[in-house]
N, C-alpha and C. Protein backbone atom coordinates (compact mmCIF):
# COMPACT_ATOMS: atom_id res chain seq x y z
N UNK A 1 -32.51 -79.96 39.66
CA UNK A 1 -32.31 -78.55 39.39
C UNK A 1 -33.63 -77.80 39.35
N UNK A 2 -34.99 -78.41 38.34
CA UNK A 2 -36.02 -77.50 38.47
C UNK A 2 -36.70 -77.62 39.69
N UNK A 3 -36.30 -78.36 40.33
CA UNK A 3 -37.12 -78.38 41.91
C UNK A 3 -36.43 -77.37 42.84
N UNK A 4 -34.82 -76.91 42.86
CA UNK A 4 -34.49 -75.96 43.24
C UNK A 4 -35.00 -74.37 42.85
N UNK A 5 -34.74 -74.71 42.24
CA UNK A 5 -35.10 -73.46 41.13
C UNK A 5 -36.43 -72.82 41.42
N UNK A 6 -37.70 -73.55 41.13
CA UNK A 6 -39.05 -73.08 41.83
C UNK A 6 -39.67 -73.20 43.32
N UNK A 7 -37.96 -73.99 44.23
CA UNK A 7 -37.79 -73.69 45.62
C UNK A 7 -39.30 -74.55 45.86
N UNK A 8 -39.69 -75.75 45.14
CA UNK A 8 -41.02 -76.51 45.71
C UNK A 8 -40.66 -77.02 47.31
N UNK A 9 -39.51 -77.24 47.38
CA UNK A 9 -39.43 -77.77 49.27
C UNK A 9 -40.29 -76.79 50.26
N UNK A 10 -40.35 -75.69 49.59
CA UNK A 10 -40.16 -74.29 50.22
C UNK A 10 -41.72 -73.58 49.70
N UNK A 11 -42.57 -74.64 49.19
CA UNK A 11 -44.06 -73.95 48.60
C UNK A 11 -44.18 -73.03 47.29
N UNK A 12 -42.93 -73.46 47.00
CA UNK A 12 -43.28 -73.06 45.26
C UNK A 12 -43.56 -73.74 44.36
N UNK A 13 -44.25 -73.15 42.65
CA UNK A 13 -44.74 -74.36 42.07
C UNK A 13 -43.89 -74.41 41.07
N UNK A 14 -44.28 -75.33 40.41
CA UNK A 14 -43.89 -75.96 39.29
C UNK A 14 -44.05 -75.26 37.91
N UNK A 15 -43.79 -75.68 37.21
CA UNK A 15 -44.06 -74.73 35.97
C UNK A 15 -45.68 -75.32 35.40
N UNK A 16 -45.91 -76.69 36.02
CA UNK A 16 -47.12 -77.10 35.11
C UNK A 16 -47.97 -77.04 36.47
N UNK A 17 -47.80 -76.68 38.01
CA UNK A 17 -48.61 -75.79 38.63
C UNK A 17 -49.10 -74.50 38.27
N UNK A 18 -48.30 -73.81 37.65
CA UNK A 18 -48.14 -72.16 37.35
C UNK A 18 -49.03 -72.41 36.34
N UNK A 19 -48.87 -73.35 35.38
CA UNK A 19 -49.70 -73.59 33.90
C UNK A 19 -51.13 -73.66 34.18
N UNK A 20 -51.50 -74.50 35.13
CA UNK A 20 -52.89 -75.04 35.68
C UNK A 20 -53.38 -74.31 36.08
N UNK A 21 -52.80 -73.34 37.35
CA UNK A 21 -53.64 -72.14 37.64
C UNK A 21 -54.18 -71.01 36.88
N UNK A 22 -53.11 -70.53 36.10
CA UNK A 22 -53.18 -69.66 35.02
C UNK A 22 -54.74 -69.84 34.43
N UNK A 23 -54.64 -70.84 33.82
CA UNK A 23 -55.70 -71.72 33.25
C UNK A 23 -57.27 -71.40 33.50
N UNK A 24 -56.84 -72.37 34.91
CA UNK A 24 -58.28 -72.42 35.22
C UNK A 24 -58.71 -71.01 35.74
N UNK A 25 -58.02 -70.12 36.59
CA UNK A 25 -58.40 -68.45 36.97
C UNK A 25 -58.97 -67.74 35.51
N UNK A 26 -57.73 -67.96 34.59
CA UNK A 26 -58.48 -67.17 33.26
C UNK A 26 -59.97 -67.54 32.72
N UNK A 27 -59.85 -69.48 32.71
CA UNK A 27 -61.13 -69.35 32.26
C UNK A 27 -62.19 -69.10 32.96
N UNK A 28 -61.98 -69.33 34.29
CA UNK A 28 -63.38 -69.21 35.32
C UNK A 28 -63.41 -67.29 35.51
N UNK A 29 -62.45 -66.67 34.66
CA UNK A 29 -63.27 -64.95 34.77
C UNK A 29 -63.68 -65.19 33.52
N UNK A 30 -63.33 -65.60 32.11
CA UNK A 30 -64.10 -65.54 31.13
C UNK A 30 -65.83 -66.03 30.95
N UNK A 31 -65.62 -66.87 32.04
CA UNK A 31 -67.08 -67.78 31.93
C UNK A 31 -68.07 -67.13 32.80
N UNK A 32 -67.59 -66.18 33.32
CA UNK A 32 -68.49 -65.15 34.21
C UNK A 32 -69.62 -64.27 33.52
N UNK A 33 -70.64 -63.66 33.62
CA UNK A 33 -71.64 -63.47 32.88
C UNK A 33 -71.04 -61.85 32.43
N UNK A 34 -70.99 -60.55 31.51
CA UNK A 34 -70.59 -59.82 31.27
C UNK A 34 -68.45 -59.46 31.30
N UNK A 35 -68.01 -60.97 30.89
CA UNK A 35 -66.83 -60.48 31.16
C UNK A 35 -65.89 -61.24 29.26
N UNK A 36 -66.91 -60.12 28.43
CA UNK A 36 -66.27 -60.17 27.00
C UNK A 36 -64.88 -60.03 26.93
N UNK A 37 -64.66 -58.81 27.45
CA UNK A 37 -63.29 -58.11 27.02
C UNK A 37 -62.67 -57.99 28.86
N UNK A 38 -61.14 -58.54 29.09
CA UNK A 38 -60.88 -58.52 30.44
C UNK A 38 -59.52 -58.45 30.18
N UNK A 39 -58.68 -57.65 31.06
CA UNK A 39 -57.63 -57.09 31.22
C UNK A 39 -56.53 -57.79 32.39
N UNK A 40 -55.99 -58.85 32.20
CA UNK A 40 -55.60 -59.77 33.28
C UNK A 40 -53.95 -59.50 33.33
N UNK A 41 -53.24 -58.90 34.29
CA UNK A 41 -51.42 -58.45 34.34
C UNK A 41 -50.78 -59.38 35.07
N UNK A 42 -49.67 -60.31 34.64
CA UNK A 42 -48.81 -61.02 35.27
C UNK A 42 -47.16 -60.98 35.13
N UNK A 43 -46.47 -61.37 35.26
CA UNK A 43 -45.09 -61.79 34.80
C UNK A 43 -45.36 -62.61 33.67
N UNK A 44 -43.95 -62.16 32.91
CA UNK A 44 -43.64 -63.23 31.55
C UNK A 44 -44.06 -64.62 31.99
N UNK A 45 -43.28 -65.09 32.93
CA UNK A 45 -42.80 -66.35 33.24
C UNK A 45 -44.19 -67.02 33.41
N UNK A 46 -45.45 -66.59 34.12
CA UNK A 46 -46.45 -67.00 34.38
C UNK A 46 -47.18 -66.75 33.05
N UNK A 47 -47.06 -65.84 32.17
CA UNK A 47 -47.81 -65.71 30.45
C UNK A 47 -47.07 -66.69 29.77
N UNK A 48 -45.73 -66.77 29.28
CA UNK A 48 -45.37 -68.14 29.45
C UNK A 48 -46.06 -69.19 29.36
N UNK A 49 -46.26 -70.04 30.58
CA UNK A 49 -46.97 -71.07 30.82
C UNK A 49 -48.10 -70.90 30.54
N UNK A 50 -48.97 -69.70 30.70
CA UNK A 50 -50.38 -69.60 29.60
C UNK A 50 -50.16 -69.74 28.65
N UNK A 51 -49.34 -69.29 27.72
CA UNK A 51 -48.89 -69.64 26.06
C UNK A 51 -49.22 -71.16 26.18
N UNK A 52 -48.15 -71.78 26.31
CA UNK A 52 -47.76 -73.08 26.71
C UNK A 52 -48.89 -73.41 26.72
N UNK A 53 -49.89 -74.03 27.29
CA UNK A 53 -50.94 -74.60 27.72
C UNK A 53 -51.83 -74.59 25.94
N UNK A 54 -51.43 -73.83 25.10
CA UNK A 54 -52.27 -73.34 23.77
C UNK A 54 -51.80 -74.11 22.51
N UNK A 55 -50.33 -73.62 22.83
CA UNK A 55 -49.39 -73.96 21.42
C UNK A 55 -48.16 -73.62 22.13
N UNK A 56 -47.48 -73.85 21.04
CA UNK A 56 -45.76 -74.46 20.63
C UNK A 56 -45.56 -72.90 21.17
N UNK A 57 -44.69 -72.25 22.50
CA UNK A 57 -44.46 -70.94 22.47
C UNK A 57 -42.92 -70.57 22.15
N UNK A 58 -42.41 -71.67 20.96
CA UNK A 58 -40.83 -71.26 20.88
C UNK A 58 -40.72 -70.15 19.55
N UNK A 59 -41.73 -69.71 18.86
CA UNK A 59 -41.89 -68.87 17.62
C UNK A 59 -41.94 -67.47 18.75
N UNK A 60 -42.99 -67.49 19.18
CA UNK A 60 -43.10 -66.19 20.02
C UNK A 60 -41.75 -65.70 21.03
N UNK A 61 -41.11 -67.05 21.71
CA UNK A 61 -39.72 -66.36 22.41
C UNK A 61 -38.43 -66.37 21.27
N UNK A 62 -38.40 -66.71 19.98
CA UNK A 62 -38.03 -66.59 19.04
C UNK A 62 -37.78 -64.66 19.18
N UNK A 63 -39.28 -64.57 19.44
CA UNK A 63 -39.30 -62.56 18.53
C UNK A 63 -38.90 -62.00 19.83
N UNK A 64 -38.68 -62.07 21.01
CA UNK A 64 -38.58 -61.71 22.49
C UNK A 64 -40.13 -61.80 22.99
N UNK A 65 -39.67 -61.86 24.20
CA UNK A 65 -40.81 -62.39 25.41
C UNK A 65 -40.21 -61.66 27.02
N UNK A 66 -40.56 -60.52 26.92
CA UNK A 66 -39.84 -59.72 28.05
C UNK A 66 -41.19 -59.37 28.86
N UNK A 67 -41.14 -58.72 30.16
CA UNK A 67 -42.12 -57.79 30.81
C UNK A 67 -42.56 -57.64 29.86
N UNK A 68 -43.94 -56.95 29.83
CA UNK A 68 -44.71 -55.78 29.56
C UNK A 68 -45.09 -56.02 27.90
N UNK A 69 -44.95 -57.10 27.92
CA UNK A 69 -45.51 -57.36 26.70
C UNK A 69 -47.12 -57.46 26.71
N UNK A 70 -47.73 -57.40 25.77
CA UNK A 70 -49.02 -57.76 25.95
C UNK A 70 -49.19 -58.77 24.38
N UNK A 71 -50.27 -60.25 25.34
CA UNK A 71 -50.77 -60.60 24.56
C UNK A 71 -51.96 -60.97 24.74
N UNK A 72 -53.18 -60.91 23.54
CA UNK A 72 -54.56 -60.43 22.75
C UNK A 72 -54.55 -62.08 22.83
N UNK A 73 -55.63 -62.62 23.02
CA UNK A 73 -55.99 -63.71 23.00
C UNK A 73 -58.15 -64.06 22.83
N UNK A 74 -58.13 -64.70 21.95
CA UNK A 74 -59.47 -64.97 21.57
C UNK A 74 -60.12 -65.97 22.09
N UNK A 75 -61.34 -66.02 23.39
CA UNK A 75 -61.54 -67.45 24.16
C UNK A 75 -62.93 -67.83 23.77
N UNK A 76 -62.87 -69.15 23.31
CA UNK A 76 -64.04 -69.60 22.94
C UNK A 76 -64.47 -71.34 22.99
N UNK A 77 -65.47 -71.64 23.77
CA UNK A 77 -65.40 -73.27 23.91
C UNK A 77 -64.20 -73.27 25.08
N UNK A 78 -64.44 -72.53 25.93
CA UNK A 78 -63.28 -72.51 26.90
C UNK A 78 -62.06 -73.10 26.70
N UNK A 79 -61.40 -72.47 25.42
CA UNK A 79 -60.20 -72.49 24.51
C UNK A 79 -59.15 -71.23 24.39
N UNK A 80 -58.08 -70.33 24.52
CA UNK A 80 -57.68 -69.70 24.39
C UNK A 80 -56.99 -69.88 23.33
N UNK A 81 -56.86 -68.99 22.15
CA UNK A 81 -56.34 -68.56 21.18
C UNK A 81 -55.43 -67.54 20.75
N UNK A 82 -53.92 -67.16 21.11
CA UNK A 82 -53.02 -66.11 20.53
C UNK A 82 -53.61 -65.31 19.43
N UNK A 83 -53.83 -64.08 19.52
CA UNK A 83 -53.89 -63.46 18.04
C UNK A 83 -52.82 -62.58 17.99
N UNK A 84 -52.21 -61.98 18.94
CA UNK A 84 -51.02 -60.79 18.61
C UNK A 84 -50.54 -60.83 20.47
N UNK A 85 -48.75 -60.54 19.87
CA UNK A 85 -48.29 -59.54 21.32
C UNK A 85 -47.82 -58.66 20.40
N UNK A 86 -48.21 -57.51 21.69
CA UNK A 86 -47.54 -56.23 21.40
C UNK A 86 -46.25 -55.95 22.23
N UNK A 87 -45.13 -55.94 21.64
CA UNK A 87 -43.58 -55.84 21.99
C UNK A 87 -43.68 -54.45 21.99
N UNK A 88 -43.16 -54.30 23.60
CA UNK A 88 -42.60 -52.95 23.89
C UNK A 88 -40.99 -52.57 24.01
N UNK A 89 -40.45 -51.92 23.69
CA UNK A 89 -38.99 -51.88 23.75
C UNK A 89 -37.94 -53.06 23.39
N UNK A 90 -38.48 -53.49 22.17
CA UNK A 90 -37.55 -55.08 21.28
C UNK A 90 -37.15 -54.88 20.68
């Protein structure tokens, strides 16, 4: 079923592809020289699997986990850290 689903026959990934990239793109702009504060927009489904990669993300889809959420994250020791989402329309 999850191989249908992310259509991999067909060049789609996986959820722990989606996780890995996420990953490594975020940290290789954080590790860039002047890039403190950075503004990065995706789908849930792909923030998601960034959660994931941190901690347990069943508290957070607990409160909703829709579009357009934003979440604040603190990176350090090339570590990402949750500090807040901001829920829009929940």
């Amino acid at each position: 079923m999850l191989k249908y689903y992310f259509k991999l026959d067909y060049g789609g990934e996986s959820r722990a592809h989606v996780r890995e990239r996420m990953v490594k793109t975020c940290t290789e702009i954080m590790e860039k020289e002047d890039h403190e504060v950075v503004l990065a927009v995706s789908h849930a489904g792909a923030c998601l699997q960034f959660l994931t990669e941190w901690q347990d993300p069943i508290e957070e889809l607990r409160k909703g986990f829709t579009n357009c959420c934003i979440f604040k994250y603190e990176y350090e020791d090339k570590k990402f850290k949750l500090v807040e989402v901001i829920r829009h329309n929940i």
